[in-house]
Structures are given as structure tokens and as C-alpha cells.
C-alpha atoms as a PDB file:
ATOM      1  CA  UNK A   1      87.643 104.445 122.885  1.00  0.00           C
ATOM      2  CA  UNK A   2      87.641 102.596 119.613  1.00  0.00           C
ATOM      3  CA  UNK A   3      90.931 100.897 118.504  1.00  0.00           C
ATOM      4  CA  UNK A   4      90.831 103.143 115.240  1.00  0.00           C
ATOM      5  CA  UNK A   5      91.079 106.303 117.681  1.00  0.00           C
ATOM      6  CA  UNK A   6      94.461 105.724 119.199  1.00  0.00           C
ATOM      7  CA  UNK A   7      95.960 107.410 116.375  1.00  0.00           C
ATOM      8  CA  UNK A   8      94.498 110.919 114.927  1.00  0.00           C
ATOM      9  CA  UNK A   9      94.280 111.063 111.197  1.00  0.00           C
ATOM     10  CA  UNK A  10      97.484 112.776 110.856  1.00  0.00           C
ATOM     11  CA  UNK A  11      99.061 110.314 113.143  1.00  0.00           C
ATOM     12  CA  UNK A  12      97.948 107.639 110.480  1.00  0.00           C
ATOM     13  CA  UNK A  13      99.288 109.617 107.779  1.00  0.00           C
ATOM     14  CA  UNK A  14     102.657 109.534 109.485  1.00  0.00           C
ATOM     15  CA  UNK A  15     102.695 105.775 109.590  1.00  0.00           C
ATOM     16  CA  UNK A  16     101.708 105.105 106.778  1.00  0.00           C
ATOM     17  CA  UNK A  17     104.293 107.358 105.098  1.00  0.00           C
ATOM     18  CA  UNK A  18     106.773 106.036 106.722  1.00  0.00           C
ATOM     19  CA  UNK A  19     105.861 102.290 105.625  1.00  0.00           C
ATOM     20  CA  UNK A  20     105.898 104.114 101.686  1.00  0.00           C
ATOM     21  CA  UNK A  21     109.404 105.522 102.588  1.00  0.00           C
ATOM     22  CA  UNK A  22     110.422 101.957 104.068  1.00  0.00           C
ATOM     23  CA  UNK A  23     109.341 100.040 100.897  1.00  0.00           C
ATOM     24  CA  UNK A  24     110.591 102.936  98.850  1.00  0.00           C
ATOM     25  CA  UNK A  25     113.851 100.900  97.890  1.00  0.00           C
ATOM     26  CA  UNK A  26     113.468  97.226  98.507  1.00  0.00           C
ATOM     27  CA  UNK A  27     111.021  94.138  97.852  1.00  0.00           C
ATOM     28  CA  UNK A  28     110.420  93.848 101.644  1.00  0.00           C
ATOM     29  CA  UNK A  29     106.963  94.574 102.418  1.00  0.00           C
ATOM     30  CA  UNK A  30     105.668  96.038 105.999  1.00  0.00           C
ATOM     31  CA  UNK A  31     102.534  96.052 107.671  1.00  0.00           C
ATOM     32  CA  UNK A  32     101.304  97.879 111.024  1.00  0.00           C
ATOM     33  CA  UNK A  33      98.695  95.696 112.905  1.00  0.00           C
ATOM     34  CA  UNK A  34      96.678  97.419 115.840  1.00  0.00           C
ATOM     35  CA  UNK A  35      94.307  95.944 118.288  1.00  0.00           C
ATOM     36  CA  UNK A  36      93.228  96.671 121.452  1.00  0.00           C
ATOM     37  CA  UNK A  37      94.205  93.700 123.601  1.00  0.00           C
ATOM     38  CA  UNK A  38      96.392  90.370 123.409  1.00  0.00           C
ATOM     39  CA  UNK A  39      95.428  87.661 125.178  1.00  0.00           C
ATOM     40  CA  UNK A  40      98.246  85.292 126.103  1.00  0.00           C
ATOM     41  CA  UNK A  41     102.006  85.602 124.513  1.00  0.00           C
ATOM     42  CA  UNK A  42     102.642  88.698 122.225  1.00  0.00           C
ATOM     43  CA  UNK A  43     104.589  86.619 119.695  1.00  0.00           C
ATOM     44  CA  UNK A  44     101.011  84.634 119.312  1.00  0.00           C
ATOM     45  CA  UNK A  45      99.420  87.576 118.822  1.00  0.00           C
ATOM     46  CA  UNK A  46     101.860  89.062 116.391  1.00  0.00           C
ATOM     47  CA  UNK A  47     101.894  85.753 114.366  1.00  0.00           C
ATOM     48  CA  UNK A  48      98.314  85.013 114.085  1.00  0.00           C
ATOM     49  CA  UNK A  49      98.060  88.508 112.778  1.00  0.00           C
ATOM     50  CA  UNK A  50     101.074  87.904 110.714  1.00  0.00           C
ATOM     51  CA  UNK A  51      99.480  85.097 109.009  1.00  0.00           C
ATOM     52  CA  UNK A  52      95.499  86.202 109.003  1.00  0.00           C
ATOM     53  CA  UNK A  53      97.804  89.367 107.063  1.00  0.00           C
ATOM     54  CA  UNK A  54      98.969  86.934 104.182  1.00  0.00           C
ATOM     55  CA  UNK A  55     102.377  88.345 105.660  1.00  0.00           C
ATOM     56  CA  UNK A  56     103.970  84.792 104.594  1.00  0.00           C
ATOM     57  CA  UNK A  57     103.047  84.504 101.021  1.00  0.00           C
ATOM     58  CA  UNK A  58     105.721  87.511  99.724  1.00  0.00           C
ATOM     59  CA  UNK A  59     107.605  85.883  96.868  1.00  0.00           C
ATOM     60  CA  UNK A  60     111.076  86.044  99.057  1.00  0.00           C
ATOM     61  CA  UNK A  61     109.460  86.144 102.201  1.00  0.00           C
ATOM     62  CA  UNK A  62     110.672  89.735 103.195  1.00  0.00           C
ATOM     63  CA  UNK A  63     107.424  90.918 105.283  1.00  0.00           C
ATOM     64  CA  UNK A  64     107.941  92.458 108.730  1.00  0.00           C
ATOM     65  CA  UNK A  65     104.811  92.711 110.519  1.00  0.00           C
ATOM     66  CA  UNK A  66     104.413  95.624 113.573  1.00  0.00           C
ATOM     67  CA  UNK A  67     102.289  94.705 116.020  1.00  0.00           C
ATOM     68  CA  UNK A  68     100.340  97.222 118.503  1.00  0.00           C
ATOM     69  CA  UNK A  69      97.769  96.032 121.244  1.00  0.00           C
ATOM     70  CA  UNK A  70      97.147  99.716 122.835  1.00  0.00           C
ATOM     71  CA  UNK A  71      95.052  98.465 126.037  1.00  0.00           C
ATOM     72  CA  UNK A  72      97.702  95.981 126.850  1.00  0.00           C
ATOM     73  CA  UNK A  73     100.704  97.912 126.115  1.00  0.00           C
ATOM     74  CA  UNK A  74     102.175  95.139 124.096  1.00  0.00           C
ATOM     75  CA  UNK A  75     104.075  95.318 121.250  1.00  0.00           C
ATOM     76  CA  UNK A  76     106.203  93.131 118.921  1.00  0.00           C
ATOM     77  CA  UNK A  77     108.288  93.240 115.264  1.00  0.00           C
ATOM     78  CA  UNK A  78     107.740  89.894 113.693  1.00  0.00           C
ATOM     79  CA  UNK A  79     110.085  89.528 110.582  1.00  0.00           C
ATOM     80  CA  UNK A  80     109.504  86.649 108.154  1.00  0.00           C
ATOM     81  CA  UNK A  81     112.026  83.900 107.370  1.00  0.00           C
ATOM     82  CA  UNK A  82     113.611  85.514 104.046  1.00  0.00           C
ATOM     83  CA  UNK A  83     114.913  88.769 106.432  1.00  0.00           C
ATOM     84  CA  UNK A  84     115.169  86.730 109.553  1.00  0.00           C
ATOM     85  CA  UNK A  85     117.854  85.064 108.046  1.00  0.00           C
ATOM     86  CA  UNK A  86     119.889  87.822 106.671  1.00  0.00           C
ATOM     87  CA  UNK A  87     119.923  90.472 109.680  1.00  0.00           C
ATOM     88  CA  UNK A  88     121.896  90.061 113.137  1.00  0.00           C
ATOM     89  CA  UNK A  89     120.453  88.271 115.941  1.00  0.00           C
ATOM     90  CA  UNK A  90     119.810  91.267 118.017  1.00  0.00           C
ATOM     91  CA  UNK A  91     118.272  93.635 114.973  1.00  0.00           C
ATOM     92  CA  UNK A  92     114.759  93.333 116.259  1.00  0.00           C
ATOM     93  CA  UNK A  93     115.577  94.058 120.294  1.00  0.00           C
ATOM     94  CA  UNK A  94     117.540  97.172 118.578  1.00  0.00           C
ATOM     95  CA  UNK A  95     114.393  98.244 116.991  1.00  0.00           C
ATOM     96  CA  UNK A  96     112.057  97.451 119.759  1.00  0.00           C
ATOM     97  CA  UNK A  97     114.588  99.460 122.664  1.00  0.00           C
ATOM     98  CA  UNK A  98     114.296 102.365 120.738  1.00  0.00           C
ATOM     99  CA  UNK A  99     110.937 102.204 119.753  1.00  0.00           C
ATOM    100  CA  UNK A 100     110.142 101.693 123.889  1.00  0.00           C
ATOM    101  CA  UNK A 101     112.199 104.710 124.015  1.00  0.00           C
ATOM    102  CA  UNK A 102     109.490 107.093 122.587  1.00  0.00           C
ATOM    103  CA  UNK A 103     106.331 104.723 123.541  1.00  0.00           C
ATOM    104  CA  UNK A 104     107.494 105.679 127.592  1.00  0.00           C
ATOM    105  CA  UNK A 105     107.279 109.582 126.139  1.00  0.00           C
ATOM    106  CA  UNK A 106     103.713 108.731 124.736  1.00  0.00           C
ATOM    107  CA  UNK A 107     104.803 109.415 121.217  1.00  0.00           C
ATOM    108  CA  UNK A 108     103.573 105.885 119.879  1.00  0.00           C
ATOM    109  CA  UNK A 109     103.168 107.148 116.034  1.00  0.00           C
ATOM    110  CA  UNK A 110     106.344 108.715 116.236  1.00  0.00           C
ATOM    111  CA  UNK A 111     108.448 105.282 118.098  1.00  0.00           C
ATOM    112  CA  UNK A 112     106.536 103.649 115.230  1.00  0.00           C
ATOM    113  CA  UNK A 113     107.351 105.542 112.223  1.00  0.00           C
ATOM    114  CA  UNK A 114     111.221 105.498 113.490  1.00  0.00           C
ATOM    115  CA  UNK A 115     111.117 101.914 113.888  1.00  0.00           C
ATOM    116  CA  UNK A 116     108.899 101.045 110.517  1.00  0.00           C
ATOM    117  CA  UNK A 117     112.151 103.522 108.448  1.00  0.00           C
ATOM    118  CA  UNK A 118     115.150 101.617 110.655  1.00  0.00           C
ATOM    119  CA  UNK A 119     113.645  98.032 108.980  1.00  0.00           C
ATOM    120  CA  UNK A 120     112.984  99.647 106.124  1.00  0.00           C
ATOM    121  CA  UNK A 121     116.897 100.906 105.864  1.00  0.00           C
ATOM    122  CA  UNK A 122     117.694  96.546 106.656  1.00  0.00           C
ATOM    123  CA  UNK A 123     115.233  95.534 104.392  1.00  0.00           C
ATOM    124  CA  UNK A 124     117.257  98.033 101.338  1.00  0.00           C
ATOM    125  CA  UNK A 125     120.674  96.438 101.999  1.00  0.00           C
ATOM    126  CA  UNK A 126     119.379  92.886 101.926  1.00  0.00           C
ATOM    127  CA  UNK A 127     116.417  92.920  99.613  1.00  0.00           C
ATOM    128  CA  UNK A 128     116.786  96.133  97.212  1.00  0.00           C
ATOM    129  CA  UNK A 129     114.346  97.250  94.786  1.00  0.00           C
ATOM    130  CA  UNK A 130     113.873  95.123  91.680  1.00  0.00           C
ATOM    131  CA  UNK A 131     112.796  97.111  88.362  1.00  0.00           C
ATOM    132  CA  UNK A 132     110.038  94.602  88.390  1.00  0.00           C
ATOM    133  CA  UNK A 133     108.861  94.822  92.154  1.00  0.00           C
ATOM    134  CA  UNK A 134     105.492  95.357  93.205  1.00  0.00           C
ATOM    135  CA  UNK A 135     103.733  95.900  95.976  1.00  0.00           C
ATOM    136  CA  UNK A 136     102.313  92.899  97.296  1.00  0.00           C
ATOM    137  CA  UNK A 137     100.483  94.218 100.959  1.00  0.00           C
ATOM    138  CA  UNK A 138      98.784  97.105 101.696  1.00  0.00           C
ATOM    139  CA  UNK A 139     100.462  99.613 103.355  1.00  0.00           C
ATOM    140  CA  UNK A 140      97.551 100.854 105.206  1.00  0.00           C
ATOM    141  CA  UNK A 141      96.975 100.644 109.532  1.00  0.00           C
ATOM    142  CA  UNK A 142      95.189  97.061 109.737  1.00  0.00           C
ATOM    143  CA  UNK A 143      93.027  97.853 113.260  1.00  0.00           C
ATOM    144  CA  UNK A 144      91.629  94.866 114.795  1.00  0.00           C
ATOM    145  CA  UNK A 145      87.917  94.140 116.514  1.00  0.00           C
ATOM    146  CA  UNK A 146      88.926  94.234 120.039  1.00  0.00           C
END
């Protein structure tokens, strides 16, 4: 099975609309990396994607990156330095338990979706919307070769 058909096309669509809802009201910026397997630490992972993503270069470093390797059952929330700073210690574990929550029910788009709005909702309070904001990443799936 290819990476690309873990999720069904409505699946994506859920995803996806959540990241639109999460960016809705703030600067912050987050992507949804999928691949099938991660060799070696999933923090690695997560940040090589993070910066092969041009995650880093946001103006006030507000990315969060979501990281999926399916075959592996791996999965990390990498936040860059700009929100790292400004949200609790524990805000990604928060995320990540109840994301795990619905992964162990097999309702992956659904854990994801939840988790991509419950950044989003951080990412509001501590970088809101500027009049002048724009997009800077895609906020379509990114799928990787493996």
C-alpha cells in the first residue's frame, strides 16, 4: 500500500481543513508530513522533514510540523522556536496523549485533525492574525517516498 493511501480522499479533506481552520486566526503556519517508515529517532525524522519543509524560515518562526510514519507507528509534533518558547512545557505531550487516544481506536485522520485545531487554538493566543499575514506553507498532506 502506497503512503498516499493511508488516508481516503475525504480523510485528506478533513486534514487539511482542519490545518485552514488552525491558521484561520494566527500567523502560525502548520504542516502534516506522512511517510511510511522512520529509521532511527522520531524527533530526527520529524526535524529533517521539518527543515527539507522550509518549516524554519516563517518570519516569527511559528511553524508546527505533524509528523506521521504509518508502517512504523511513529509519530511526533515538532514546534519551531518562536511557539516553543511561548507555550508550557508539557503542551506538546498534551497534544500527542490525546492524539494516541484516537490513533489506538484507528481513527488517525480524526486524532490528527483534533490535534492540528488544539495547536491551532495555542498558536491564536500567542501569534494572532495580522491584517497583513499571509500564508507562507502549504497547507496540503506532504507524503514522503518510503
Amino acid at each position: 500500500m502506497s503512503v498516499q493511501s493511508f488516508f481516503s480522499e475525504q480523510q485528506k479533506k478533513q486534514i487539511t481543513d482542519a490545518i485552514k481552520a488552525a491558521e484561520l486566526n494566527t500567523s502560525g503556519e502548520v504542516r502534516l508530513h506522512v511517510e511510511g517508515s522512520c529509521k532511527g529517532d522520531v524527533l530526527d525524522c520529524a526535524a529533517y522533514w521539518f527543515e527539507k519543509l522550509k518549516m524554519h524560515k516563517t518570519e516569527q518562526r511559528n511553524g508546527v510540523l505533524f509528523y506521521l510514519a504509518v508502517n512504523d507507528h511513529k509519530f511526533a509534533i515538532l514546534g519551531d522556536a518562536g511557539i516553543n518558547a511561548k507555550v508550557p512545557d508539557d503542551f506538546w505531550e498534551n497534544i500527542k496523549e490525546h492524539m494516541v487516544g484516537r490513533f489506538k481506536m484507528g481513527q488517525f485522520s480524526e486524532g490528527l485533525a483534533e490535534g492540528i485545531l488544539m495547536a491551532g487554538e495555542q498558536l491564536k493566543k500567542h501569534f494572532p492574525y495580522q491584517k497583513d499575514d499571509m500564508n507562507e506553507l502549504s497547507d496540503e498532506i506532504s507524503f514522503g517516498e518510503k
